[in-house]
PDB file of N, CA and C in Angstrom:
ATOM      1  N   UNK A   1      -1.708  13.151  12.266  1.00  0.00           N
ATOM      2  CA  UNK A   1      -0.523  12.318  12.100  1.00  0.00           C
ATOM      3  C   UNK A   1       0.684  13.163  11.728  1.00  0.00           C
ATOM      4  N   UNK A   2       0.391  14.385  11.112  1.00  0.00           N
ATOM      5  CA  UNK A   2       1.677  15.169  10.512  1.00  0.00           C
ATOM      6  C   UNK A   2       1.929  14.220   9.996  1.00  0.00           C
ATOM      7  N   UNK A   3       3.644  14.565   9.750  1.00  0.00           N
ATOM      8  CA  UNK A   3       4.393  14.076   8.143  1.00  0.00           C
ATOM      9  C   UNK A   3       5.400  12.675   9.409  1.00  0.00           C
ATOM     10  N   UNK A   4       4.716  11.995   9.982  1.00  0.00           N
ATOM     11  CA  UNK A   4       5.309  10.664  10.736  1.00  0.00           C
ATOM     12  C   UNK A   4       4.968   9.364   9.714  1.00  0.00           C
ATOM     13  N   UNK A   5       5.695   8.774   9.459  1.00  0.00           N
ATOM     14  CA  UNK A   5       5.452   7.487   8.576  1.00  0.00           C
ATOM     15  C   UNK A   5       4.155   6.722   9.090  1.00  0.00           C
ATOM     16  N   UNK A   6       4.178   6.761  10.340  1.00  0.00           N
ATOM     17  CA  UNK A   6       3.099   5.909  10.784  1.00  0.00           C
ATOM     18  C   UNK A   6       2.354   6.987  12.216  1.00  0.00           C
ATOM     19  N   UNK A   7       1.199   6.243  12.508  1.00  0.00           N
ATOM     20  CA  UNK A   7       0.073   6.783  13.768  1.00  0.00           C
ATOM     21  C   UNK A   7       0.251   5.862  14.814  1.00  0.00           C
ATOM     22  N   UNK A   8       1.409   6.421  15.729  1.00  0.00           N
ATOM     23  CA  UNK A   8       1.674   5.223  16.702  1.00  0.00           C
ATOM     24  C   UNK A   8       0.608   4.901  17.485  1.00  0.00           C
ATOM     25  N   UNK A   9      -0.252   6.213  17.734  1.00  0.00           N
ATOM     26  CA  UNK A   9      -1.295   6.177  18.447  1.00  0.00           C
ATOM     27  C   UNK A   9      -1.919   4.557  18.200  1.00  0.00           C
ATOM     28  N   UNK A  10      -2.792   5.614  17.109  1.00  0.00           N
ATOM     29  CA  UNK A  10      -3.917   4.033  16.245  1.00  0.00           C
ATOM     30  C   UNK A  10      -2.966   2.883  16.255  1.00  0.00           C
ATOM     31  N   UNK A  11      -1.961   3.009  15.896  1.00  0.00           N
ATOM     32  CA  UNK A  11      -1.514   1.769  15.664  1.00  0.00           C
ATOM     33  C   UNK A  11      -1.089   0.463  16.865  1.00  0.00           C
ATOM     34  N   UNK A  12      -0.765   1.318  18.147  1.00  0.00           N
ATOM     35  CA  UNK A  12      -1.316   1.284  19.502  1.00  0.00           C
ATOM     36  C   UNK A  12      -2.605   0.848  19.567  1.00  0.00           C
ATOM     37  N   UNK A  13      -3.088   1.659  19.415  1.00  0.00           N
ATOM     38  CA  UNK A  13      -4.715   1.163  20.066  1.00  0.00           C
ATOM     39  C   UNK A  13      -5.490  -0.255  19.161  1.00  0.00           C
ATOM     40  N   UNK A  14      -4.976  -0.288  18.237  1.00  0.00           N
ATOM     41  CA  UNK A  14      -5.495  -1.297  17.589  1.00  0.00           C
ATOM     42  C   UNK A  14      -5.129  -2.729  18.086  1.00  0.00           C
ATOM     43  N   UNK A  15      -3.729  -2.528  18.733  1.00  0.00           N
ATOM     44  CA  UNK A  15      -3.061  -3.868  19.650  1.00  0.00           C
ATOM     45  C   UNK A  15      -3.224  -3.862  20.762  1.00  0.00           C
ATOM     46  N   UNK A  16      -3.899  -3.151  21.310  1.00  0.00           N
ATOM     47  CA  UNK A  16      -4.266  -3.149  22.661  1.00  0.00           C
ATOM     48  C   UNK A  16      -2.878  -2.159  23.779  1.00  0.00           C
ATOM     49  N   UNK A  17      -2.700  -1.884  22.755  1.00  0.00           N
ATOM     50  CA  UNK A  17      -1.037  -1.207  23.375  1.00  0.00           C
ATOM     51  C   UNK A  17       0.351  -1.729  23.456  1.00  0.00           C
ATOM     52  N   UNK A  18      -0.296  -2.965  22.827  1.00  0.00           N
ATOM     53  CA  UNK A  18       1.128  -3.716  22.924  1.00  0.00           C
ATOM     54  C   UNK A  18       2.538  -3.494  21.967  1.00  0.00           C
ATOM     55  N   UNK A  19       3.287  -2.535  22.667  1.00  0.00           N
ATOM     56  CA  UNK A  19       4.421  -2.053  21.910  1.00  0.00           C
ATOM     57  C   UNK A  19       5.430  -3.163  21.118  1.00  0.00           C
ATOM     58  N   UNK A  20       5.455  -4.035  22.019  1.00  0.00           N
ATOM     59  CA  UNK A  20       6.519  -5.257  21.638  1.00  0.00           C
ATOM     60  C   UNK A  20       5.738  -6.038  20.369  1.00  0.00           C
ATOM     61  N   UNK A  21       4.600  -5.937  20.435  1.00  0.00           N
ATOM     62  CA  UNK A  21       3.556  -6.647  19.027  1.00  0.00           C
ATOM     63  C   UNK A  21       3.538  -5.908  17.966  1.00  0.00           C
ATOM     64  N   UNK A  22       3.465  -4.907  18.051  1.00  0.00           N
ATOM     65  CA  UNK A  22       3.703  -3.671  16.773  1.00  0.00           C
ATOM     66  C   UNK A  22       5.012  -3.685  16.297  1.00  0.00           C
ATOM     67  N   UNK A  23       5.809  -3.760  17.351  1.00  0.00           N
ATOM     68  CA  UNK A  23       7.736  -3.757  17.099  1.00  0.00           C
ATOM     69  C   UNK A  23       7.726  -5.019  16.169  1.00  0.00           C
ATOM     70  N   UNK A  24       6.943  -6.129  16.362  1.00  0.00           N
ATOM     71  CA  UNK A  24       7.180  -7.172  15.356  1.00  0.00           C
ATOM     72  C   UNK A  24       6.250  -7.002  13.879  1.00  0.00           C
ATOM     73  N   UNK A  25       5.201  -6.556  14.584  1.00  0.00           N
ATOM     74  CA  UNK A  25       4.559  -6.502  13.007  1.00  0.00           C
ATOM     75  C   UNK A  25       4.846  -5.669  12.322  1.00  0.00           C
ATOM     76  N   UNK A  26       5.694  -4.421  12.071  1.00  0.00           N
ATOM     77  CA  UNK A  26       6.274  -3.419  11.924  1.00  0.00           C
ATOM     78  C   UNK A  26       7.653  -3.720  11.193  1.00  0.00           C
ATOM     79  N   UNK A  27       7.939  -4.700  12.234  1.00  0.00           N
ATOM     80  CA  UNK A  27       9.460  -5.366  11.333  1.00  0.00           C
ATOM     81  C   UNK A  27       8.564  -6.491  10.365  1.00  0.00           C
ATOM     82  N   UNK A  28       7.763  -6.766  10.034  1.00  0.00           N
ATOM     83  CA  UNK A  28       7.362  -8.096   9.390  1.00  0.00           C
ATOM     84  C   UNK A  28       6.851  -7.227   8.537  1.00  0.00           C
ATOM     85  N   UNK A  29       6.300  -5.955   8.557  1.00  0.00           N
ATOM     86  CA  UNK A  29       5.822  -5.250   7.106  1.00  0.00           C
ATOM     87  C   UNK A  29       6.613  -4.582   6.471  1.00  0.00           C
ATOM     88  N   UNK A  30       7.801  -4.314   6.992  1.00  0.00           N
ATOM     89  CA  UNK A  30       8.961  -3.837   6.148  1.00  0.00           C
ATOM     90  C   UNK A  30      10.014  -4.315   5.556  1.00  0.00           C
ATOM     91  N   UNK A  31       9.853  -5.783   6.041  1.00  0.00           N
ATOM     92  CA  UNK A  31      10.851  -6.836   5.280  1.00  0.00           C
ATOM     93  C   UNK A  31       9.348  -7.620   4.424  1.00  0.00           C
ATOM     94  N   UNK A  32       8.339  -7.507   4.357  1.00  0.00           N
ATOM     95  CA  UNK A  32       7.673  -7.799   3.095  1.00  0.00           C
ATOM     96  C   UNK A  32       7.814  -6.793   1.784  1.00  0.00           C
ATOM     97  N   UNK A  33       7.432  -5.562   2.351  1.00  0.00           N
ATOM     98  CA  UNK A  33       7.790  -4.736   1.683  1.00  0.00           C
ATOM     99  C   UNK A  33       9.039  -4.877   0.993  1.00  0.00           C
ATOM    100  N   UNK A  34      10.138  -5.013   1.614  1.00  0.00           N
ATOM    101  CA  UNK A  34      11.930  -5.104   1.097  1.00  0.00           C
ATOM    102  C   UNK A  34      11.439  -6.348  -0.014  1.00  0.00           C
ATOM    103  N   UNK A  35      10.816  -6.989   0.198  1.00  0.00           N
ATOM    104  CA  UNK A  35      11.207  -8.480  -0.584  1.00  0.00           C
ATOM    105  C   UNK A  35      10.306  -7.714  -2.197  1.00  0.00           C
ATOM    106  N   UNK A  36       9.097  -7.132  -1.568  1.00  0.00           N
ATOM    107  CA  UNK A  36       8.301  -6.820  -2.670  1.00  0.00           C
ATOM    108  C   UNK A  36       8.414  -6.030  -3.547  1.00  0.00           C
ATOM    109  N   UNK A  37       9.484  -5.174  -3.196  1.00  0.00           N
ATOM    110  CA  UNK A  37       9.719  -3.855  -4.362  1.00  0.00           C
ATOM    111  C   UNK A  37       9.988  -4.112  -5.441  1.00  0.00           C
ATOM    112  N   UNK A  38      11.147  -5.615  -5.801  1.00  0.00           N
ATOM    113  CA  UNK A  38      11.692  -5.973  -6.637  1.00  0.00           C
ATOM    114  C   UNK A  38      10.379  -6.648  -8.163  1.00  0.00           C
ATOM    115  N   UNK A  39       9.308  -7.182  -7.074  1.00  0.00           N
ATOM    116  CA  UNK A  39       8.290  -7.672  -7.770  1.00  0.00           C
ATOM    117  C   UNK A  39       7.394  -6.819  -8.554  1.00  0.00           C
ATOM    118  N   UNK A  40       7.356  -5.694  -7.941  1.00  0.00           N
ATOM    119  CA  UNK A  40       6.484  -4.690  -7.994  1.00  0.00           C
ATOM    120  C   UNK A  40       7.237  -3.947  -9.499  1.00  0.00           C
ATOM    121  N   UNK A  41       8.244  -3.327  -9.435  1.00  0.00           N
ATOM    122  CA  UNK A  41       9.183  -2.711 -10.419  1.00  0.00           C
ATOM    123  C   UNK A  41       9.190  -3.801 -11.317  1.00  0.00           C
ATOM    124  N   UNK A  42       9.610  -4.801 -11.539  1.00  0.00           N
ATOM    125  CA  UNK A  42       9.201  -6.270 -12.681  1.00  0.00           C
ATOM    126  C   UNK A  42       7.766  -5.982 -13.129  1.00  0.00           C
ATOM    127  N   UNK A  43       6.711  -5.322 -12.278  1.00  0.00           N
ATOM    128  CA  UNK A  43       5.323  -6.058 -12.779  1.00  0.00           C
ATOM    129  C   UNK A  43       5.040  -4.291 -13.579  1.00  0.00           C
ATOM    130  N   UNK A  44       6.195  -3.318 -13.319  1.00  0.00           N
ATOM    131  CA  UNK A  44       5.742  -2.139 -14.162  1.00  0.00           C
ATOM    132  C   UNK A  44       6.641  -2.101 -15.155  1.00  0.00           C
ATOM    133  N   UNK A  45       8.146  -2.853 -15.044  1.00  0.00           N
ATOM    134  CA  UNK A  45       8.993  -2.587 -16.479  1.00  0.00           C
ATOM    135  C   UNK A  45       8.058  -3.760 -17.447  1.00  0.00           C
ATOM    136  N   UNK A  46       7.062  -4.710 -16.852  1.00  0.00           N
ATOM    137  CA  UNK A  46       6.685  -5.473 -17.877  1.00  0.00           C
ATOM    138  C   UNK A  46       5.542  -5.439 -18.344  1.00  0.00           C
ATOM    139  N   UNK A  47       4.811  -4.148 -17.320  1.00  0.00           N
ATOM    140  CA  UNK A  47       3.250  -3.815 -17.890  1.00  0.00           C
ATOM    141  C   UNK A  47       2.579  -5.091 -17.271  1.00  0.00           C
ATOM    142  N   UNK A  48       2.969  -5.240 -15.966  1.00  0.00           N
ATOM    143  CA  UNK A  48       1.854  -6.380 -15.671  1.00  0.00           C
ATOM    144  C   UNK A  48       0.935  -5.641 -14.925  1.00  0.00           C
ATOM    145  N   UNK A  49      -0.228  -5.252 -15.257  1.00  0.00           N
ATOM    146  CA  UNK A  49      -1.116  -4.603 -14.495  1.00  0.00           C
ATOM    147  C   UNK A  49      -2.097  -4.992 -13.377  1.00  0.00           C
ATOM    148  N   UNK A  50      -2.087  -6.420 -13.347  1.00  0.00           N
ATOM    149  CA  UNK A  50      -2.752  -7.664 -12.312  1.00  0.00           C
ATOM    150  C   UNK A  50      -1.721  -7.514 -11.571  1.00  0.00           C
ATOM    151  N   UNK A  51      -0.497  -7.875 -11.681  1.00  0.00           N
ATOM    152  CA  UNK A  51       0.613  -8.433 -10.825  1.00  0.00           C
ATOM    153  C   UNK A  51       0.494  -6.948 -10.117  1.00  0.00           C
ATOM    154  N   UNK A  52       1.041  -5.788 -10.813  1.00  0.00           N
ATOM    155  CA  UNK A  52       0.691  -4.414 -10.170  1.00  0.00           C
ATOM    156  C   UNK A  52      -0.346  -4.194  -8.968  1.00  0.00           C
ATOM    157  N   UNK A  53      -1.109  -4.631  -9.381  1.00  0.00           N
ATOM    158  CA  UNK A  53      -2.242  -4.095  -8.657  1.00  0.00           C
ATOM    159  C   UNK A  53      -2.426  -4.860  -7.542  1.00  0.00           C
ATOM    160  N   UNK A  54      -2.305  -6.206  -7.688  1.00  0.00           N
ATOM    161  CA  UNK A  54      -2.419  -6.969  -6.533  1.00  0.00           C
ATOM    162  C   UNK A  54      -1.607  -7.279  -5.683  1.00  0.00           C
ATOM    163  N   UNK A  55      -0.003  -6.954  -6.012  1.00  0.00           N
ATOM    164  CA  UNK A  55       0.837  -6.711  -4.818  1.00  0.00           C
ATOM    165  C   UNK A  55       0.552  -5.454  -3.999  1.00  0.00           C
ATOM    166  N   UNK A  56       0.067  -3.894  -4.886  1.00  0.00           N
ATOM    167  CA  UNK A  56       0.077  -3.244  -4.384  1.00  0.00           C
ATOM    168  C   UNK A  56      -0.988  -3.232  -3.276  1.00  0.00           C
ATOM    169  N   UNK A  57      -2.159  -3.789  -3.518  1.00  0.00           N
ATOM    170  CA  UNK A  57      -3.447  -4.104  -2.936  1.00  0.00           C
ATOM    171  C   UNK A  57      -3.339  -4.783  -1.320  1.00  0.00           C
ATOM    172  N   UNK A  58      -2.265  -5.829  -1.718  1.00  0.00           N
ATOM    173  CA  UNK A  58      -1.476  -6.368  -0.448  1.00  0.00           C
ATOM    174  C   UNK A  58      -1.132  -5.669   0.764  1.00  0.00           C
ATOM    175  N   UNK A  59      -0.256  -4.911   0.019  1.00  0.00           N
ATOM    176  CA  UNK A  59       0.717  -3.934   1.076  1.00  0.00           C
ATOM    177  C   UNK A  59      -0.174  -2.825   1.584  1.00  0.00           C
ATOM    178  N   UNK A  60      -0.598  -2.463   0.708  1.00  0.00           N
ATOM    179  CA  UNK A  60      -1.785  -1.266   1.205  1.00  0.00           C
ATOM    180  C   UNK A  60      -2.511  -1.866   2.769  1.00  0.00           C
ATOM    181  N   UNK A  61      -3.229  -2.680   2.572  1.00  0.00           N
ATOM    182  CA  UNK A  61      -3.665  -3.451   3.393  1.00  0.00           C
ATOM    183  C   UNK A  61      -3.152  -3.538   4.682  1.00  0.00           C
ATOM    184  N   UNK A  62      -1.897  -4.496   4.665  1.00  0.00           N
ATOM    185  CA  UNK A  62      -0.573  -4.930   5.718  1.00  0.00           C
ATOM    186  C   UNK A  62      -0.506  -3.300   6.255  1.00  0.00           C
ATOM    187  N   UNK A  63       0.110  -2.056   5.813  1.00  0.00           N
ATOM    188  CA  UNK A  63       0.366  -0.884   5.817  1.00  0.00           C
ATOM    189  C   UNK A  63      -0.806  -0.101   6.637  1.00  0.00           C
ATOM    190  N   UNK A  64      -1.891  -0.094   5.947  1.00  0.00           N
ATOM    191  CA  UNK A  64      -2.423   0.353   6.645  1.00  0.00           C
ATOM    192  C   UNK A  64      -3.571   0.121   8.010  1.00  0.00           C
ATOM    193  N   UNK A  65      -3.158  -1.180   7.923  1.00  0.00           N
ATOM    194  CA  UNK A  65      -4.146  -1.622   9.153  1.00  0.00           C
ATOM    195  C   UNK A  65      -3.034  -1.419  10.633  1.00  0.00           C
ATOM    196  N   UNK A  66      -1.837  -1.264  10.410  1.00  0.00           N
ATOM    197  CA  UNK A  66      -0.758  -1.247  11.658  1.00  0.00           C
ATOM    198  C   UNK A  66      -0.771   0.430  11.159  1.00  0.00           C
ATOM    199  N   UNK A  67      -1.381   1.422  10.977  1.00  0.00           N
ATOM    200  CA  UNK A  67      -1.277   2.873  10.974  1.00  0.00           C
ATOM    201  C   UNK A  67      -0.216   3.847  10.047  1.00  0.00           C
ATOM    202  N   UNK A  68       0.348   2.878   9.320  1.00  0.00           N
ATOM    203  CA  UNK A  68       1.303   3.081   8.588  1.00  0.00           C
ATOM    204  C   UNK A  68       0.562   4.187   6.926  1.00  0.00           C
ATOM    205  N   UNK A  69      -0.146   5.446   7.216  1.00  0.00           N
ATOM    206  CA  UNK A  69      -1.311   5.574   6.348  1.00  0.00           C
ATOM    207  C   UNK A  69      -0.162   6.107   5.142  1.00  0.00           C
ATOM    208  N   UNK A  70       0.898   6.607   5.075  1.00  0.00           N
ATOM    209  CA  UNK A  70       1.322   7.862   4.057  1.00  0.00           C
ATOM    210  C   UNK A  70       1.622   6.786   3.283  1.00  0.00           C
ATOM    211  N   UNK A  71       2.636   5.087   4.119  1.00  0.00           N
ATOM    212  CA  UNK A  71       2.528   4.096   3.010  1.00  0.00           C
ATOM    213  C   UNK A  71       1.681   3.251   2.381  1.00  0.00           C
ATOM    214  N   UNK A  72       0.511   3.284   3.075  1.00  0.00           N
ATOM    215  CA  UNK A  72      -0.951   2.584   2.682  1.00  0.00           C
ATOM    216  C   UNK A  72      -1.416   3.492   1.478  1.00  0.00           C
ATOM    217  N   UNK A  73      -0.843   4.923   1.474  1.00  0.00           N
ATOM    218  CA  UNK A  73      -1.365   5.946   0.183  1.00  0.00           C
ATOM    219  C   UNK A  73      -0.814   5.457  -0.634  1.00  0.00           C
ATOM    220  N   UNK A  74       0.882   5.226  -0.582  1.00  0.00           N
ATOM    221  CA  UNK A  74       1.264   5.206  -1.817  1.00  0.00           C
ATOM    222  C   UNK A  74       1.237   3.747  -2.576  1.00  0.00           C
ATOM    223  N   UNK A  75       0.512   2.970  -1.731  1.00  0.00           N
ATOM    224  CA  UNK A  75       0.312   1.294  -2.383  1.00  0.00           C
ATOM    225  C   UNK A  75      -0.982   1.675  -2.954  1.00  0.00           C
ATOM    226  N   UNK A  76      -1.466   2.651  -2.476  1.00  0.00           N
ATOM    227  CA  UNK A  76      -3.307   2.791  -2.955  1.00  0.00           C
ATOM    228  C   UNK A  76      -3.102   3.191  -4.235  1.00  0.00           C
ATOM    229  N   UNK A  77      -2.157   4.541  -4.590  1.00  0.00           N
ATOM    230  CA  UNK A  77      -1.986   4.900  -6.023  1.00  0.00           C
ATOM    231  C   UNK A  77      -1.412   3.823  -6.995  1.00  0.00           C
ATOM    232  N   UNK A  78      -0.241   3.012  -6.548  1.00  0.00           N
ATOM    233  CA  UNK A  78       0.365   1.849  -7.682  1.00  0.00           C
ATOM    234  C   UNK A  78      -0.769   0.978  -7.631  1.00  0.00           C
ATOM    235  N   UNK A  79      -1.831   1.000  -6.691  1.00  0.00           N
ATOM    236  CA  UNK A  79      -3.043  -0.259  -6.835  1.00  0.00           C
ATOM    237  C   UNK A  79      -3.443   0.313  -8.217  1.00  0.00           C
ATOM    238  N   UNK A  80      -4.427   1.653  -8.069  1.00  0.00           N
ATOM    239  CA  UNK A  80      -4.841   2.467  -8.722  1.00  0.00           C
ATOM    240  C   UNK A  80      -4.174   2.536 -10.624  1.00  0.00           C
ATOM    241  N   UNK A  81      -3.032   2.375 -10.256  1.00  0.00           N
ATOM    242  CA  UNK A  81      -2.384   2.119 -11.692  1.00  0.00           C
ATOM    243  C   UNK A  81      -2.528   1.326 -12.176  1.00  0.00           C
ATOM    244  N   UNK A  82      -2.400   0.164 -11.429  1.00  0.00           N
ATOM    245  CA  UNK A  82      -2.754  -1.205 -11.850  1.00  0.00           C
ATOM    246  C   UNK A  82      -3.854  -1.417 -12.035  1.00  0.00           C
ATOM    247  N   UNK A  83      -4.939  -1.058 -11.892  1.00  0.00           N
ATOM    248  CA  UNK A  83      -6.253  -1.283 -12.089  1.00  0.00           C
ATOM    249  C   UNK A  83      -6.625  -0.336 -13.132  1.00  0.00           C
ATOM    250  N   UNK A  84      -6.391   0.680 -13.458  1.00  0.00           N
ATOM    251  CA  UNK A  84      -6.665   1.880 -14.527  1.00  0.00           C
ATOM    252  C   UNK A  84      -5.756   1.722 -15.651  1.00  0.00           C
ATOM    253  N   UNK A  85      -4.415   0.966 -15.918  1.00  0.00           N
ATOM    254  CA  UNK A  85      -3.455   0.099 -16.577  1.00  0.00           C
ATOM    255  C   UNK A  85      -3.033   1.141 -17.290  1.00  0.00           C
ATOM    256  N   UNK A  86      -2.474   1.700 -15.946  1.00  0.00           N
ATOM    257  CA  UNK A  86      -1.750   2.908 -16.224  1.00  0.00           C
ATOM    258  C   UNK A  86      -0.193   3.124 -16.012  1.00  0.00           C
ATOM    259  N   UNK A  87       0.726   3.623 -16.577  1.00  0.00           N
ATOM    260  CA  UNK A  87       1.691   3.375 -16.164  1.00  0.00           C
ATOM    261  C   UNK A  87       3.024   4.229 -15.500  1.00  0.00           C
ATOM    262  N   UNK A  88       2.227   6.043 -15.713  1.00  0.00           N
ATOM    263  CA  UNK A  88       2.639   6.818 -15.765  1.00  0.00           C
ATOM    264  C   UNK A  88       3.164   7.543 -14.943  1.00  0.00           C
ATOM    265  N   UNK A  89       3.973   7.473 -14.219  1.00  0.00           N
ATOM    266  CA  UNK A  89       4.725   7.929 -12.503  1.00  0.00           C
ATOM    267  C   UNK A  89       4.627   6.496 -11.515  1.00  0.00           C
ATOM    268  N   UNK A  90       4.428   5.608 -12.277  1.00  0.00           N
ATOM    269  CA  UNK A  90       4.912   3.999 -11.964  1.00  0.00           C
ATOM    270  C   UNK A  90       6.175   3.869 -10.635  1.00  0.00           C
ATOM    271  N   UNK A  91       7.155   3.827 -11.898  1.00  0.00           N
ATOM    272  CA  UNK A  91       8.555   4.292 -11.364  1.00  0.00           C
ATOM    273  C   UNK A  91       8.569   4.621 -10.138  1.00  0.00           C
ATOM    274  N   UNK A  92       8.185   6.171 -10.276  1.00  0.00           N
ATOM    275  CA  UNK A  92       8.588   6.757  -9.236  1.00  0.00           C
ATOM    276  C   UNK A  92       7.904   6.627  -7.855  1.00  0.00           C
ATOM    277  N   UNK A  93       6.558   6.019  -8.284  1.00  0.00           N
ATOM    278  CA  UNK A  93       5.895   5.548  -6.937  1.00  0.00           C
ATOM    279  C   UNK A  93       6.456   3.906  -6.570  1.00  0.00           C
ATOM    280  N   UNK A  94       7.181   3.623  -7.365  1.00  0.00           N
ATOM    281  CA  UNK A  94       7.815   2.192  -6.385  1.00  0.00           C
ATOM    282  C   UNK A  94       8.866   2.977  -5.786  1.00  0.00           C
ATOM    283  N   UNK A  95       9.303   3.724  -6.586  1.00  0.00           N
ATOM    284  CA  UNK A  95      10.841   4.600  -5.346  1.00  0.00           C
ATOM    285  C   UNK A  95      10.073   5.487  -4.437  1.00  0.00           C
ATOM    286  N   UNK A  96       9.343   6.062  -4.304  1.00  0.00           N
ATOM    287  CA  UNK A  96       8.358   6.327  -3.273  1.00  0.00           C
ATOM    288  C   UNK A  96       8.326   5.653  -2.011  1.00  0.00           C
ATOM    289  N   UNK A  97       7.927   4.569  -2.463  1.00  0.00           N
ATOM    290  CA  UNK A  97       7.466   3.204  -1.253  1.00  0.00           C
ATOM    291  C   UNK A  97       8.938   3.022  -0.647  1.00  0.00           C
ATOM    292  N   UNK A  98      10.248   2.851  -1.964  1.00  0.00           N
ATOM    293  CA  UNK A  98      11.180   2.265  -0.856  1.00  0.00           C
ATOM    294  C   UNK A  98      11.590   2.921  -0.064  1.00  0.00           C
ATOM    295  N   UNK A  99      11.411   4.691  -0.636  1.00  0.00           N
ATOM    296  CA  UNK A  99      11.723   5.322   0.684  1.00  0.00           C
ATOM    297  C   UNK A  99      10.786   5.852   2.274  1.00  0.00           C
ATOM    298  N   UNK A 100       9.943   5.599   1.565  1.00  0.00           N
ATOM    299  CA  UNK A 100       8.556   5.454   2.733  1.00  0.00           C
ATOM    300  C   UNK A 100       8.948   4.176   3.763  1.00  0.00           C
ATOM    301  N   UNK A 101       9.227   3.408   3.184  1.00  0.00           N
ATOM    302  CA  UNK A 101       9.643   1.786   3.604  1.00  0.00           C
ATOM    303  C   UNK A 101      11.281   2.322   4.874  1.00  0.00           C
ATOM    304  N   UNK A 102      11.956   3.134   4.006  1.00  0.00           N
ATOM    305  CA  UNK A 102      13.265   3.191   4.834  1.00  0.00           C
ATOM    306  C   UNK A 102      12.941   4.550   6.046  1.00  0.00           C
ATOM    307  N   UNK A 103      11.917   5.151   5.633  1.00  0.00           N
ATOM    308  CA  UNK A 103      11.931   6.047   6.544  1.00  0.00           C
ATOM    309  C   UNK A 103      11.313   5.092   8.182  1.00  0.00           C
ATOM    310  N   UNK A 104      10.176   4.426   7.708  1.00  0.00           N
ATOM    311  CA  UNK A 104       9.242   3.775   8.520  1.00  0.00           C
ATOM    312  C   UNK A 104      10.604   2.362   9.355  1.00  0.00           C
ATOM    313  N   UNK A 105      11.921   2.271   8.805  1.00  0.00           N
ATOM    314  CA  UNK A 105      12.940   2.105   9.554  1.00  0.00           C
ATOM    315  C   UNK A 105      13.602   2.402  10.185  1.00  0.00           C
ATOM    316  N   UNK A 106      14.082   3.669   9.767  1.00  0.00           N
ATOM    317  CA  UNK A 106      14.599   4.358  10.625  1.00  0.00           C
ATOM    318  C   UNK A 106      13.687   4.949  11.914  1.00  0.00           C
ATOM    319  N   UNK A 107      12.141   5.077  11.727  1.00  0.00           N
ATOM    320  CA  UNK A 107      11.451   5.108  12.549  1.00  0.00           C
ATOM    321  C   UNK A 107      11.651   4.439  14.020  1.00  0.00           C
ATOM    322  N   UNK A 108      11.022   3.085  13.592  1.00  0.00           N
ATOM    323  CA  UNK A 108      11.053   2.072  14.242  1.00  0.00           C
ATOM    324  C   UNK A 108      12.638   1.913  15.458  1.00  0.00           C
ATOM    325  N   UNK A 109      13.401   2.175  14.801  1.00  0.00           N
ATOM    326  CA  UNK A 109      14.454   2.227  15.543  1.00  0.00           C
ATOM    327  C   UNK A 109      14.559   3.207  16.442  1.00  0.00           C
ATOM    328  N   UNK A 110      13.496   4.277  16.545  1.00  0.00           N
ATOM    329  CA  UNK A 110      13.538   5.284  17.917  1.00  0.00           C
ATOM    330  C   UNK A 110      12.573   4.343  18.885  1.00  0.00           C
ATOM    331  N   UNK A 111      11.435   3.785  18.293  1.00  0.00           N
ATOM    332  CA  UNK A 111      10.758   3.308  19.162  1.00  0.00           C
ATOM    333  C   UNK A 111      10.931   2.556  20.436  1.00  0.00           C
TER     334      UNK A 111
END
């Protein structure tokens, strides 16, 4: 995959090739994402470690089943926090995601 936000390949092959189906689910995981950051940063300035974990658990998911793996990592580690009720590079892995999130936009827009 190198350092590409996403595996167009896999992420291809998993739709049968259908570019125009990925172009939507692609836009539908990055405006979840947009909506979710805000939730996510709330559930670490307040130590919610459920709320943590299970948004992150979400996105991981959404992320990485459309090939999107570097952002499926970094929902795996804020899962990981949230479940170990940990809080320590929190922060910086929600600013992580949003820029994982904006790169995987600007992506999309070559496609």
């Amino acid at each position: 995959m190198g350092n590409k936000v996403i595996d167009l390949e896999t992420a291809l092959d998993r739709l049968g090739g259908d570019k125009e189906f990925l172009l939507e689910l692609l836009g539908e995981l990055v405006q979840q994402i947009d909506q979710s950051l805000p939730d996510l940063k709330n559930a670490v300035d307040s130590a919610n470690y459920d709320e943590l974990r299970s948004i992150a658990h979400g996105l991981k998911g959404a992320a990485a089943n459309l090939g999107a793996d570097k952002i499926a990592e970094q929902f795996l580690q804020l899962e990981m926090m949230g479940k170990e009720h940990r809080l320590n590079g929190a922060i910086e892995g929600v600013e992580n995601a949003r820029e994982l999130n904006e790169e995987l936009k600007n992506y999309i827009t070559t496609l």
